[in-house]
PDB file of N, CA and C in Angstrom:
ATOM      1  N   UNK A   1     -74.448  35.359 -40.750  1.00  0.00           N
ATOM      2  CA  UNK A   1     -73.866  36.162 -41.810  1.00  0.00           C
ATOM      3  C   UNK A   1     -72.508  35.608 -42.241  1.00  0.00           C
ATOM      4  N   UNK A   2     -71.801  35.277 -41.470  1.00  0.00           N
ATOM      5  CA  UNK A   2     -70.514  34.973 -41.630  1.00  0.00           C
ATOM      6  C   UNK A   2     -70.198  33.365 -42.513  1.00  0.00           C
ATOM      7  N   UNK A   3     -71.343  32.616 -42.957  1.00  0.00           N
ATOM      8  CA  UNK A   3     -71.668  31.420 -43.508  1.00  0.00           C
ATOM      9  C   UNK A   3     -71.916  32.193 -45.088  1.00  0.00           C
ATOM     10  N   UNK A   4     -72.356  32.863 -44.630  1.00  0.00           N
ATOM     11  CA  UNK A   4     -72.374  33.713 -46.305  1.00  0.00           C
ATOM     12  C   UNK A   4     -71.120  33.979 -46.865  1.00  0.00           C
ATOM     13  N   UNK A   5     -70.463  34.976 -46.414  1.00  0.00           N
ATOM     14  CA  UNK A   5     -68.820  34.980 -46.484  1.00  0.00           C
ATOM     15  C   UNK A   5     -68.274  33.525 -47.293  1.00  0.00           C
ATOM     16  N   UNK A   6     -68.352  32.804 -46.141  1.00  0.00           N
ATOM     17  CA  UNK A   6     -67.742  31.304 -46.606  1.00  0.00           C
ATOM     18  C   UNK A   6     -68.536  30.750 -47.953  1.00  0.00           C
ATOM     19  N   UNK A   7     -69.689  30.766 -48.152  1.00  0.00           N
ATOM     20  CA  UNK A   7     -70.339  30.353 -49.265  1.00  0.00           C
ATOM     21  C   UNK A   7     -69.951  30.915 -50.661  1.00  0.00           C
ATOM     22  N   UNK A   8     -69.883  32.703 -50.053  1.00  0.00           N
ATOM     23  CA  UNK A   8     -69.450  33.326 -51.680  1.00  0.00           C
ATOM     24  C   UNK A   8     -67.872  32.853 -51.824  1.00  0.00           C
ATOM     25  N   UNK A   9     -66.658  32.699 -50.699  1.00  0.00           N
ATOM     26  CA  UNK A   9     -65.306  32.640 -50.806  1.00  0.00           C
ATOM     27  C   UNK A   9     -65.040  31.405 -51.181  1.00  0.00           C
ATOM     28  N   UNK A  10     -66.073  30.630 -51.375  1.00  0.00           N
ATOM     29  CA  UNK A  10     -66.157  28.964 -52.161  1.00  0.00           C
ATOM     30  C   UNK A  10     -66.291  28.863 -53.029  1.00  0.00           C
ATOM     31  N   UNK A  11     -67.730  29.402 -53.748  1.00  0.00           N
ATOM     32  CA  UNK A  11     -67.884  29.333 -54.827  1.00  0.00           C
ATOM     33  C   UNK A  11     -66.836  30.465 -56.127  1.00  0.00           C
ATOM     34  N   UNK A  12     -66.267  31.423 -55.247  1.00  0.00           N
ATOM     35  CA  UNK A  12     -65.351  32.196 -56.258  1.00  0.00           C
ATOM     36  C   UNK A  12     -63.716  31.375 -56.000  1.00  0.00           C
ATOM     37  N   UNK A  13     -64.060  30.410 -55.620  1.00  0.00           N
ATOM     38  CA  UNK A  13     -62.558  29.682 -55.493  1.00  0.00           C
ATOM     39  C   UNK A  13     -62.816  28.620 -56.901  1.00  0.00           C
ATOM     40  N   UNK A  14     -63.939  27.848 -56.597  1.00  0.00           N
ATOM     41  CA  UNK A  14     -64.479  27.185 -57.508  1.00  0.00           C
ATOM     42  C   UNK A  14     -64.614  27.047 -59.037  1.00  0.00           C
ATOM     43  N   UNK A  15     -64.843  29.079 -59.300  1.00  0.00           N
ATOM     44  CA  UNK A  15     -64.461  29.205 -60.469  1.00  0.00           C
ATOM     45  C   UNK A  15     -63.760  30.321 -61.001  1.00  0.00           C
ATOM     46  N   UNK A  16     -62.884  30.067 -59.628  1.00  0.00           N
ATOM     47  CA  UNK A  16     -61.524  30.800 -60.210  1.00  0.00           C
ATOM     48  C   UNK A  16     -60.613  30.331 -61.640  1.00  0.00           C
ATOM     49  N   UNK A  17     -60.678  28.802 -61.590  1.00  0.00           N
ATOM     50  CA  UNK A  17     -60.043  28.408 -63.184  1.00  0.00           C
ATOM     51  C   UNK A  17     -60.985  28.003 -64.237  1.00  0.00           C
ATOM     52  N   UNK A  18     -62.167  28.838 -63.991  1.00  0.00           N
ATOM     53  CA  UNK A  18     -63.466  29.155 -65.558  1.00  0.00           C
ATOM     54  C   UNK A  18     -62.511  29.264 -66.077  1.00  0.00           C
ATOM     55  N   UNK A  19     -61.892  30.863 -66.579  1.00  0.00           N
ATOM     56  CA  UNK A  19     -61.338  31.219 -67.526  1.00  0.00           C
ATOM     57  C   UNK A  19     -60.474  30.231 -68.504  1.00  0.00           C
ATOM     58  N   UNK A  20     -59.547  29.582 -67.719  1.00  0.00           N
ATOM     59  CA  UNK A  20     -58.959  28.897 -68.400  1.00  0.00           C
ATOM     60  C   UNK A  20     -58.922  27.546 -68.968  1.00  0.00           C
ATOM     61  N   UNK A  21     -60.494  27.053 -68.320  1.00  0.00           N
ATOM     62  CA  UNK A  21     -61.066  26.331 -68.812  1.00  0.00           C
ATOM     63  C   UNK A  21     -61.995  26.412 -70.050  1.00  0.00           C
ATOM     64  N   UNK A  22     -62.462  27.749 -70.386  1.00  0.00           N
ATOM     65  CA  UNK A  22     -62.837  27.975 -70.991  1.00  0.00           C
ATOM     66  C   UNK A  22     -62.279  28.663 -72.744  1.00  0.00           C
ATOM     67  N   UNK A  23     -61.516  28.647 -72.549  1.00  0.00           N
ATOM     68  CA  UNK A  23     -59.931  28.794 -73.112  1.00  0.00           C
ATOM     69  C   UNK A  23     -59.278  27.727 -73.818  1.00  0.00           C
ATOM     70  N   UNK A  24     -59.217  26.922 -73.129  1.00  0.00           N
ATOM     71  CA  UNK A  24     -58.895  25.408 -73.403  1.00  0.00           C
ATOM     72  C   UNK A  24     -59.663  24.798 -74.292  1.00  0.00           C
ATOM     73  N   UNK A  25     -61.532  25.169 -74.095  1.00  0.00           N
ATOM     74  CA  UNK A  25     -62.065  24.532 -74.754  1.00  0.00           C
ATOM     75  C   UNK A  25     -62.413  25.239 -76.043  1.00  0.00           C
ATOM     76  N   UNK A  26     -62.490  27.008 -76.324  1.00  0.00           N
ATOM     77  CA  UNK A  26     -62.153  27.374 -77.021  1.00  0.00           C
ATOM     78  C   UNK A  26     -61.125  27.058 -78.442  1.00  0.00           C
ATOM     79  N   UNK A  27     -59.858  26.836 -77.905  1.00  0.00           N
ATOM     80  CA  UNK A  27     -59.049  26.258 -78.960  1.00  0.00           C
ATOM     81  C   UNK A  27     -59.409  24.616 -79.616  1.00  0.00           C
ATOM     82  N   UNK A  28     -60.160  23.927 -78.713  1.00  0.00           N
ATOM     83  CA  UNK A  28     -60.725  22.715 -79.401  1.00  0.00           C
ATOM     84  C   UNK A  28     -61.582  23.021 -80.306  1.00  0.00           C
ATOM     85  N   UNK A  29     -62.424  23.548 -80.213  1.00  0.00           N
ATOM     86  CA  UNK A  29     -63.661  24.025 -81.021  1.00  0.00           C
ATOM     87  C   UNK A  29     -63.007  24.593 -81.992  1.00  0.00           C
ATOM     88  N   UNK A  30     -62.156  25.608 -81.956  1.00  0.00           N
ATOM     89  CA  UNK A  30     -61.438  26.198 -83.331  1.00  0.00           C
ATOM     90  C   UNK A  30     -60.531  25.105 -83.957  1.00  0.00           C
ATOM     91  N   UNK A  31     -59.932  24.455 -83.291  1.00  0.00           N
ATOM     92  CA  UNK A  31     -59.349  23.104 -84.118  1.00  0.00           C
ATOM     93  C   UNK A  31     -60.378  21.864 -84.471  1.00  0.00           C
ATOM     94  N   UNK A  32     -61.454  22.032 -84.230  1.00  0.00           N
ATOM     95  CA  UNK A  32     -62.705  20.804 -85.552  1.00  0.00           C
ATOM     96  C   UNK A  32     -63.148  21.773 -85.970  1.00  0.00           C
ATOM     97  N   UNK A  33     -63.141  22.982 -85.783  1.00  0.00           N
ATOM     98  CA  UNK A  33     -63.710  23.830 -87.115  1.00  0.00           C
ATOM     99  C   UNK A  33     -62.647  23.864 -88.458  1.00  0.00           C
ATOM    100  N   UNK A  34     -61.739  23.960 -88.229  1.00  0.00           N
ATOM    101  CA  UNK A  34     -60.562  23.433 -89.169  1.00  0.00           C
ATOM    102  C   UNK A  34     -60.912  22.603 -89.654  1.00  0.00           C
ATOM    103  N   UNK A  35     -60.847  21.847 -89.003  1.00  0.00           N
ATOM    104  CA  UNK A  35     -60.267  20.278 -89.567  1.00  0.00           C
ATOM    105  C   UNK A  35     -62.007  20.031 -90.471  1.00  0.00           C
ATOM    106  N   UNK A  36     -63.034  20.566 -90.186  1.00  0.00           N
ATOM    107  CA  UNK A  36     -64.379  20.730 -91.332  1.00  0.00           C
ATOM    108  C   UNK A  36     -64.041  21.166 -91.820  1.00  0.00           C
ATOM    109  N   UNK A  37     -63.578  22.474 -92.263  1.00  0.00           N
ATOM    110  CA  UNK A  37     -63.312  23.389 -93.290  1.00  0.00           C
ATOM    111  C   UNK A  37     -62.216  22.761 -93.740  1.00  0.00           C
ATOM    112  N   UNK A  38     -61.505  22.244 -93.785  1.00  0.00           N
ATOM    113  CA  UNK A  38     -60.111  21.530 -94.270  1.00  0.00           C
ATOM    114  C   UNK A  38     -59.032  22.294 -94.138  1.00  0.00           C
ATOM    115  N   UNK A  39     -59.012  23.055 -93.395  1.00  0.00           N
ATOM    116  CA  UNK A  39     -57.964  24.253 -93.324  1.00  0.00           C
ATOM    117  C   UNK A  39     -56.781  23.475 -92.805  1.00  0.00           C
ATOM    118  N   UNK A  40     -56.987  22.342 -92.111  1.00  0.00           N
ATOM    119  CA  UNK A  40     -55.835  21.796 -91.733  1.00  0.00           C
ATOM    120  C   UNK A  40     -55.298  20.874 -92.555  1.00  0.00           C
ATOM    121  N   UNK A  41     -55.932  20.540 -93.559  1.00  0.00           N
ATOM    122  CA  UNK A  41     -54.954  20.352 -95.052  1.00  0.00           C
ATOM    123  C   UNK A  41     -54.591  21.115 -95.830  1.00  0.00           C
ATOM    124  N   UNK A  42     -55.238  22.210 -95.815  1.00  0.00           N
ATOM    125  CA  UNK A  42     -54.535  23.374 -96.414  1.00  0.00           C
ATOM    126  C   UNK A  42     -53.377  23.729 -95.981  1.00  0.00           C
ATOM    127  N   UNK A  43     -52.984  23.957 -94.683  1.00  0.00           N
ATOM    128  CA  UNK A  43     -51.853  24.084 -93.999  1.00  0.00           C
ATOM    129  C   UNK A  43     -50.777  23.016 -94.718  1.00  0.00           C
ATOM    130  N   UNK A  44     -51.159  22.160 -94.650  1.00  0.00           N
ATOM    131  CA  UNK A  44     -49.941  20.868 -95.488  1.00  0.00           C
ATOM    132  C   UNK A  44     -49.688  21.367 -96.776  1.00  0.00           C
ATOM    133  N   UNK A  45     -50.621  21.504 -97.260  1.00  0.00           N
ATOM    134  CA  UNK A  45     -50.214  21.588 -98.394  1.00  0.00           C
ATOM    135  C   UNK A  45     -49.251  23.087 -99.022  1.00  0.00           C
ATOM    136  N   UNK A  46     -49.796  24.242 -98.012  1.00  0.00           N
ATOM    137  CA  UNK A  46     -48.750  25.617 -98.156  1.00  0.00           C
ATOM    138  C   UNK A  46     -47.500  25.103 -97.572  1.00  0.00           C
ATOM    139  N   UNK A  47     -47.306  23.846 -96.256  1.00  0.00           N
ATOM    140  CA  UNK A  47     -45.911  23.976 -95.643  1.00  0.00           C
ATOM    141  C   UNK A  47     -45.305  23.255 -97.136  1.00  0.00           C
ATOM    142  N   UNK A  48     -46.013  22.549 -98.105  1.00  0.00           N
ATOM    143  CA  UNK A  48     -45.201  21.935 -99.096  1.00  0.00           C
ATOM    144  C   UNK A  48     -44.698  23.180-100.615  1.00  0.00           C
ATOM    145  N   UNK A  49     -45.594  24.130-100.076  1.00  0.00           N
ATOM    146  CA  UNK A  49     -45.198  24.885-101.457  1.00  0.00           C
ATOM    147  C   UNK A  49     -43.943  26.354-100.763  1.00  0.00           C
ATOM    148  N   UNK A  50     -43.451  25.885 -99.487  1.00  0.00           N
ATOM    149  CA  UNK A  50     -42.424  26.975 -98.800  1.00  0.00           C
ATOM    150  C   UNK A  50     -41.649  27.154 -99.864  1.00  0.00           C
ATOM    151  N   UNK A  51     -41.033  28.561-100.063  1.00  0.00           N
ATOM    152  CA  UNK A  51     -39.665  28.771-100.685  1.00  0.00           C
ATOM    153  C   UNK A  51     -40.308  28.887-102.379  1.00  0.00           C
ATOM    154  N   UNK A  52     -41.382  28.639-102.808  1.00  0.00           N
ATOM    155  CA  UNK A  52     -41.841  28.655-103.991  1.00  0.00           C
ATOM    156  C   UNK A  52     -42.610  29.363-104.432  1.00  0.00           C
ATOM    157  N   UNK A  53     -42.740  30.006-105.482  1.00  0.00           N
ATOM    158  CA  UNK A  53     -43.652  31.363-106.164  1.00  0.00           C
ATOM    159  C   UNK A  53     -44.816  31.060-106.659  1.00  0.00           C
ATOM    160  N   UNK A  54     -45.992  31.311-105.902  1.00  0.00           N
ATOM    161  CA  UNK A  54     -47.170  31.281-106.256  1.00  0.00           C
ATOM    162  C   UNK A  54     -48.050  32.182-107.168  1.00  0.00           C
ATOM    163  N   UNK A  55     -49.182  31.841-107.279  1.00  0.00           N
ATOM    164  CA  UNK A  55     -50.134  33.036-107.248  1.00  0.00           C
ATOM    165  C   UNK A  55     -51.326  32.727-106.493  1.00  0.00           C
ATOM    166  N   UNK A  56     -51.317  33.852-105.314  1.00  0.00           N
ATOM    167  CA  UNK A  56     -52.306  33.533-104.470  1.00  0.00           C
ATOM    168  C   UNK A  56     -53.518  34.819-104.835  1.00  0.00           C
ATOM    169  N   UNK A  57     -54.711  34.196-105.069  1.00  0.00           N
ATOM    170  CA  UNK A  57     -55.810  35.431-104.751  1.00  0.00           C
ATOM    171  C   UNK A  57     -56.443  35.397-103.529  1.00  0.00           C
ATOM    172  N   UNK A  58     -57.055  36.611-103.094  1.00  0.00           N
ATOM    173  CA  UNK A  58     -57.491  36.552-102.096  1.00  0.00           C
ATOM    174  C   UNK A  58     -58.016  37.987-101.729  1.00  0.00           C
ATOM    175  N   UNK A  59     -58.803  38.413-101.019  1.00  0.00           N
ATOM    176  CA  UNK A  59     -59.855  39.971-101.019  1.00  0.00           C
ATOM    177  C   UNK A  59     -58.383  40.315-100.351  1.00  0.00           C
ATOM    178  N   UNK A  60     -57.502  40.220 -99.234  1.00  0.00           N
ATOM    179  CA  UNK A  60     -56.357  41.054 -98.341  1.00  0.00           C
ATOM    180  C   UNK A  60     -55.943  41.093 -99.345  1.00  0.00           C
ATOM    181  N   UNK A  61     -54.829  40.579-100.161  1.00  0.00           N
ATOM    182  CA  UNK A  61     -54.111  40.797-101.096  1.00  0.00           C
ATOM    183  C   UNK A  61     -54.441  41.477-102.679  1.00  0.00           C
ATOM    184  N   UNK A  62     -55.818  42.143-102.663  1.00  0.00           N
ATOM    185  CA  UNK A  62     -55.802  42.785-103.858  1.00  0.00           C
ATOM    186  C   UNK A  62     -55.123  43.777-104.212  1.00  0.00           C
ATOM    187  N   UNK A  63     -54.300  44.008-105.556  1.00  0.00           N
ATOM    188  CA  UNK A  63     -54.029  44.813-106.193  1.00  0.00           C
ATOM    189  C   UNK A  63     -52.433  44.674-106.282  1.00  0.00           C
ATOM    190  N   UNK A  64     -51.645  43.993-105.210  1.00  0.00           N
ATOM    191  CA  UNK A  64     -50.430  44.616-105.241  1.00  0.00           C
ATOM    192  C   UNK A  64     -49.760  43.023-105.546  1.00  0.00           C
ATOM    193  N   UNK A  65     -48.586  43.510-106.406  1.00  0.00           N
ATOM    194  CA  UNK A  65     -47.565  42.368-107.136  1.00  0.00           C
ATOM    195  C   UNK A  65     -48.863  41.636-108.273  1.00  0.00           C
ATOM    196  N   UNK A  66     -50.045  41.521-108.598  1.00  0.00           N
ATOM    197  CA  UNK A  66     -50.898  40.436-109.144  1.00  0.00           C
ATOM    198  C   UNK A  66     -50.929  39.562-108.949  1.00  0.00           C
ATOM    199  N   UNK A  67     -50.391  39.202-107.515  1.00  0.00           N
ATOM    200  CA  UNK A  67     -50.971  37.802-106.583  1.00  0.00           C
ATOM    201  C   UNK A  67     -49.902  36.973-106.658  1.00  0.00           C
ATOM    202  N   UNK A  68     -48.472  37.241-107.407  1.00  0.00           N
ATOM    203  CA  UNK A  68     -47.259  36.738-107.359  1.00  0.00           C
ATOM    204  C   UNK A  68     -46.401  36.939-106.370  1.00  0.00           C
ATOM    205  N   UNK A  69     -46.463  35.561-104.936  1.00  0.00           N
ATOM    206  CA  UNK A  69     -45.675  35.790-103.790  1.00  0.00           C
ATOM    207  C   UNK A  69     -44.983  34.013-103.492  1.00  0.00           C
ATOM    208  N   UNK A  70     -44.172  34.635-103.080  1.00  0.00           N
ATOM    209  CA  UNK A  70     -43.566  33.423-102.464  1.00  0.00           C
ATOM    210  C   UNK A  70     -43.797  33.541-100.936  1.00  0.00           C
ATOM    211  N   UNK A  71     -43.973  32.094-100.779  1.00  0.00           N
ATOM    212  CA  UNK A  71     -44.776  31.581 -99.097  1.00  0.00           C
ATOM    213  C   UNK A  71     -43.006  31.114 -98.857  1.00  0.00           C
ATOM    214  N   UNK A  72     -43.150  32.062 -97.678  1.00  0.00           N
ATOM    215  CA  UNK A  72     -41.961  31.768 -96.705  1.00  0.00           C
ATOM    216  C   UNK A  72     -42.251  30.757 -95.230  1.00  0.00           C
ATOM    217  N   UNK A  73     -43.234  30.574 -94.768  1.00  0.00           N
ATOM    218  CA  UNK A  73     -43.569  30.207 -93.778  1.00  0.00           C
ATOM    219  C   UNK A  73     -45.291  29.988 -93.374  1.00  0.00           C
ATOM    220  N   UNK A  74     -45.629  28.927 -93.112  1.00  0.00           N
ATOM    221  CA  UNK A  74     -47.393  28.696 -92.798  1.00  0.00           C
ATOM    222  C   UNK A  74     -46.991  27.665 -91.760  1.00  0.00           C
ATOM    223  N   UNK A  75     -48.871  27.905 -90.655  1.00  0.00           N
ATOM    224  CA  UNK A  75     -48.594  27.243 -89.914  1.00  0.00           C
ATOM    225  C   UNK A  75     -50.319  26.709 -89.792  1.00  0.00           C
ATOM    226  N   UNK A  76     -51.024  26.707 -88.954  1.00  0.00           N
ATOM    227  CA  UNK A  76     -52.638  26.291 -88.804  1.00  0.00           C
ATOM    228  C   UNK A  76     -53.513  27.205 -88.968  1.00  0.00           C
ATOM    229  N   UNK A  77     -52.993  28.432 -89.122  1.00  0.00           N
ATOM    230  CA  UNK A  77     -53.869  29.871 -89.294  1.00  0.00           C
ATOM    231  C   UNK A  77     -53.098  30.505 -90.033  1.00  0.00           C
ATOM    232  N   UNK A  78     -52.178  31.283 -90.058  1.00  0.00           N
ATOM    233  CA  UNK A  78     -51.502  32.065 -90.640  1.00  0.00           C
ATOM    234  C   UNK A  78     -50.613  31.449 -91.863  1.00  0.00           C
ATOM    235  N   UNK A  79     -50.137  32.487 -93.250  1.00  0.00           N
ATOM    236  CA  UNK A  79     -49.332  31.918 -94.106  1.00  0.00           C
ATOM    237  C   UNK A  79     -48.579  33.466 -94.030  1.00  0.00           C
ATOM    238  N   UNK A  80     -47.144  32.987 -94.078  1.00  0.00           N
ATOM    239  CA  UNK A  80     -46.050  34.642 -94.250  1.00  0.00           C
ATOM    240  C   UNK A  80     -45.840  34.428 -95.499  1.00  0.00           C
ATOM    241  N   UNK A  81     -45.634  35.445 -96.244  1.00  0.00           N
ATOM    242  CA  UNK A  81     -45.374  35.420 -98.152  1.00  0.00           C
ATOM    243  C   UNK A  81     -45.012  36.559 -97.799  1.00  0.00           C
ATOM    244  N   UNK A  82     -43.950  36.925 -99.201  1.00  0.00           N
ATOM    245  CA  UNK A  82     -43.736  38.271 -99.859  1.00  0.00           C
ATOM    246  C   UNK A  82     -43.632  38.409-101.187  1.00  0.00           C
ATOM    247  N   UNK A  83     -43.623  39.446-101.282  1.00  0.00           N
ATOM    248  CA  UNK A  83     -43.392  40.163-103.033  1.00  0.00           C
ATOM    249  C   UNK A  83     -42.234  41.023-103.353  1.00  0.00           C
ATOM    250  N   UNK A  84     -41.980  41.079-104.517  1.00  0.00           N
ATOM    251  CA  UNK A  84     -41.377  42.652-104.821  1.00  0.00           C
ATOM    252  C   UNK A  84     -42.624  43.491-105.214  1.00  0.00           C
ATOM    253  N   UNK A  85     -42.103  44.705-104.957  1.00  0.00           N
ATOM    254  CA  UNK A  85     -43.287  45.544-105.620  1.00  0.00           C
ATOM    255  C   UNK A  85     -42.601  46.291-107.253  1.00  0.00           C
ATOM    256  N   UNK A  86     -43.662  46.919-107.305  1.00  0.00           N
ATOM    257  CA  UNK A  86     -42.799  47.925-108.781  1.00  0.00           C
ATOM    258  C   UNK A  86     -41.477  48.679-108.818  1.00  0.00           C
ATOM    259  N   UNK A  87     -41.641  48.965-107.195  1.00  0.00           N
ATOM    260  CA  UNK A  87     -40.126  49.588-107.187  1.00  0.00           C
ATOM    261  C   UNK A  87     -39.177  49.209-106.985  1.00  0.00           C
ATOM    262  N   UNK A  88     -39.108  47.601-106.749  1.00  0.00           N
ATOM    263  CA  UNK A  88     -38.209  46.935-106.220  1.00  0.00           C
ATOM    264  C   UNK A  88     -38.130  46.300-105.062  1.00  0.00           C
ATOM    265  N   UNK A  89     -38.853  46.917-103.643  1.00  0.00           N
ATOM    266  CA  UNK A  89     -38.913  46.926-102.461  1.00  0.00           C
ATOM    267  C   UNK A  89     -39.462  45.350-102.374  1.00  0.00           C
ATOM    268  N   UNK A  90     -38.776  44.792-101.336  1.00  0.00           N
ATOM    269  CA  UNK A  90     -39.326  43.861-100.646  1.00  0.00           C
ATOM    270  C   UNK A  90     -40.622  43.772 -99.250  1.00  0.00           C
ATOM    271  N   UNK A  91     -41.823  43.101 -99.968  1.00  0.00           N
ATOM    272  CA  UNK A  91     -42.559  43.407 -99.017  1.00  0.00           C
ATOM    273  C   UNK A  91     -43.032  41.814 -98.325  1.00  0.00           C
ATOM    274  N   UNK A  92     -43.234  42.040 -96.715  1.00  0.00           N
ATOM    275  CA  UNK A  92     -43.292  40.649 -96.662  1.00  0.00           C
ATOM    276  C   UNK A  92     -45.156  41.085 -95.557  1.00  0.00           C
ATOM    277  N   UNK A  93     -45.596  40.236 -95.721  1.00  0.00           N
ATOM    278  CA  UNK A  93     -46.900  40.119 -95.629  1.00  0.00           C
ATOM    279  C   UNK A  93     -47.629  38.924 -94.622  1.00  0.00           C
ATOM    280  N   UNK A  94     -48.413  38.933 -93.389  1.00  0.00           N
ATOM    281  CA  UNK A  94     -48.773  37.757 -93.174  1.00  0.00           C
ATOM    282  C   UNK A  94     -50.453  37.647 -93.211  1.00  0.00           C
ATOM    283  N   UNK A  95     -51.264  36.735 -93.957  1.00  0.00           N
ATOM    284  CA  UNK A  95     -52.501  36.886 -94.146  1.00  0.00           C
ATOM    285  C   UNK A  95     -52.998  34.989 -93.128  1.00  0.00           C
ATOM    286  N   UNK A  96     -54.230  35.410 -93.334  1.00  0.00           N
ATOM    287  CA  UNK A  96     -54.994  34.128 -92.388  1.00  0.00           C
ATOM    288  C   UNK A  96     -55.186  32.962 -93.850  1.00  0.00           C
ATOM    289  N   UNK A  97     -55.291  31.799 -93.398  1.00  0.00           N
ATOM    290  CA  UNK A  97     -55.312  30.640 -94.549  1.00  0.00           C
ATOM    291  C   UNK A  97     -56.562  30.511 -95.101  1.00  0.00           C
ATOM    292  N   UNK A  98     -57.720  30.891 -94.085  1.00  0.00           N
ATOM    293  CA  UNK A  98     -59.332  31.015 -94.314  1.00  0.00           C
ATOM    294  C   UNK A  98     -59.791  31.995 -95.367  1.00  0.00           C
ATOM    295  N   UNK A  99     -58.521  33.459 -95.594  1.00  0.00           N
ATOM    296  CA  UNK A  99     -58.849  34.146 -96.309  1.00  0.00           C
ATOM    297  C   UNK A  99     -58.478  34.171 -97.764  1.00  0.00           C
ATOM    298  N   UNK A 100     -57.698  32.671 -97.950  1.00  0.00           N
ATOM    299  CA  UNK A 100     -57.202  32.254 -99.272  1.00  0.00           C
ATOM    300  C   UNK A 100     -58.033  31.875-100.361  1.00  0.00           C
ATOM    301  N   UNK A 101     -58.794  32.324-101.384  1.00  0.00           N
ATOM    302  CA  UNK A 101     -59.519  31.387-102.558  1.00  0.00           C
ATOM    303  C   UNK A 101     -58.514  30.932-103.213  1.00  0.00           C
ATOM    304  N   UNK A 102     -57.679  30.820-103.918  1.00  0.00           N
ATOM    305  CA  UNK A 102     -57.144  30.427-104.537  1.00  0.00           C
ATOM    306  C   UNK A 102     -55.310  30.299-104.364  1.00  0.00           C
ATOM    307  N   UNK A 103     -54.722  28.828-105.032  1.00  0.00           N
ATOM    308  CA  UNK A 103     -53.154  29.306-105.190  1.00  0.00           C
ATOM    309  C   UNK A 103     -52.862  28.237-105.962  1.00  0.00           C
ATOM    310  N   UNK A 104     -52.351  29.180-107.248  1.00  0.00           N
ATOM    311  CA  UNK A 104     -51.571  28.440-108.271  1.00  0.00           C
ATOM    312  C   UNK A 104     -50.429  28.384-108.074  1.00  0.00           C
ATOM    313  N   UNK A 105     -48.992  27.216-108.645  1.00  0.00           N
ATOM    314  CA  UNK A 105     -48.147  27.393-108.461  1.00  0.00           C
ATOM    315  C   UNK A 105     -47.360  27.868-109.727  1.00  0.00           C
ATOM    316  N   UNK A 106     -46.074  28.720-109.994  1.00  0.00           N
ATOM    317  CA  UNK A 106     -45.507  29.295-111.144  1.00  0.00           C
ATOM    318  C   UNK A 106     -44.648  28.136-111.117  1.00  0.00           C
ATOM    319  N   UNK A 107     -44.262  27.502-111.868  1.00  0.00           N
ATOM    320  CA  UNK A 107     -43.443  26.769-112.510  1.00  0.00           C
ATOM    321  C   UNK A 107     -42.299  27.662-113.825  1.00  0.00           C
ATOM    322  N   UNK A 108     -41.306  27.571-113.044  1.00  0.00           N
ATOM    323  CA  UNK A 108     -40.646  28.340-113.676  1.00  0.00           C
ATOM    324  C   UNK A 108     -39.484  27.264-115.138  1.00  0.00           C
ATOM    325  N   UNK A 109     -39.870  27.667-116.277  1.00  0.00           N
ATOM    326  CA  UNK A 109     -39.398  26.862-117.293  1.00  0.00           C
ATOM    327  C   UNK A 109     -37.829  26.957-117.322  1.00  0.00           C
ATOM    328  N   UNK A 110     -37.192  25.878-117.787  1.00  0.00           N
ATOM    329  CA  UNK A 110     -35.293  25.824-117.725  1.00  0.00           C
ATOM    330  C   UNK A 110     -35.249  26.034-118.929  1.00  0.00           C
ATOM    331  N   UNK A 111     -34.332  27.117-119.614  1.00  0.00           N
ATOM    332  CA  UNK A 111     -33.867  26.990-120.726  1.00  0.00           C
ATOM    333  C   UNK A 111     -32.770  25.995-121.279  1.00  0.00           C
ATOM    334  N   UNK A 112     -33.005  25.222-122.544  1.00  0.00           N
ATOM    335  CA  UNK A 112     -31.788  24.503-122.767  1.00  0.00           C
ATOM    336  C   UNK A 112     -30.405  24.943-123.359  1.00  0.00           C
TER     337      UNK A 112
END
């Protein structure tokens, strides 16, 4: 009996670091699913439009400002933007990059 003991206190030593092996390989798999979907050029290309007023559509963002936000911050998943709203209020917002269809940029004209 006591060989049993030792057999189960082996094999739960064994895969005591599953989890975090499994974890590990998790985030690989989500980083070439990116990089198919191109999400990881998408990312480049929001860190290039920081500080600048877009128009982003997207199903999270319906209805409020008409899709006019400035991207404060993106990274491999996430983009932070905000708006004003009608009343003035500053709202700041963080949505996933997967859930983006679209982003134009506003080019704002100089008067002479």
């Amino acid at each position: 009996m006591q060989w049993w003991v030792w057999l189960c206190f082996i094999i739960m030593i064994a895969y005591s670091g599953y989890p975090g092996r499994v974890r590990k390989l998790e985030n690989q798999v989500k980083k070439l699913k990116r990089q198919l979907k191109g999400e990881e050029s998408m990312s480049k290309i929001l860190n290039s439009l920081i500080n600048q007023e877009c128009m982003i559509k997207t199903e999270e963002l319906w209805g409020s400002n008409d899709g006019v936000y400035t991207i404060l911050e993106a990274d491999d998943e996430w983009v932070k933007i905000s708006y004003t709203t009608k009343k003035g209020e500053r709202k700041l917002k963080i949505i996933r990059i997967e859930s983006i269809d679209t982003i134009e940029l506003i080019q704002k004209s100089e008067s002479l």
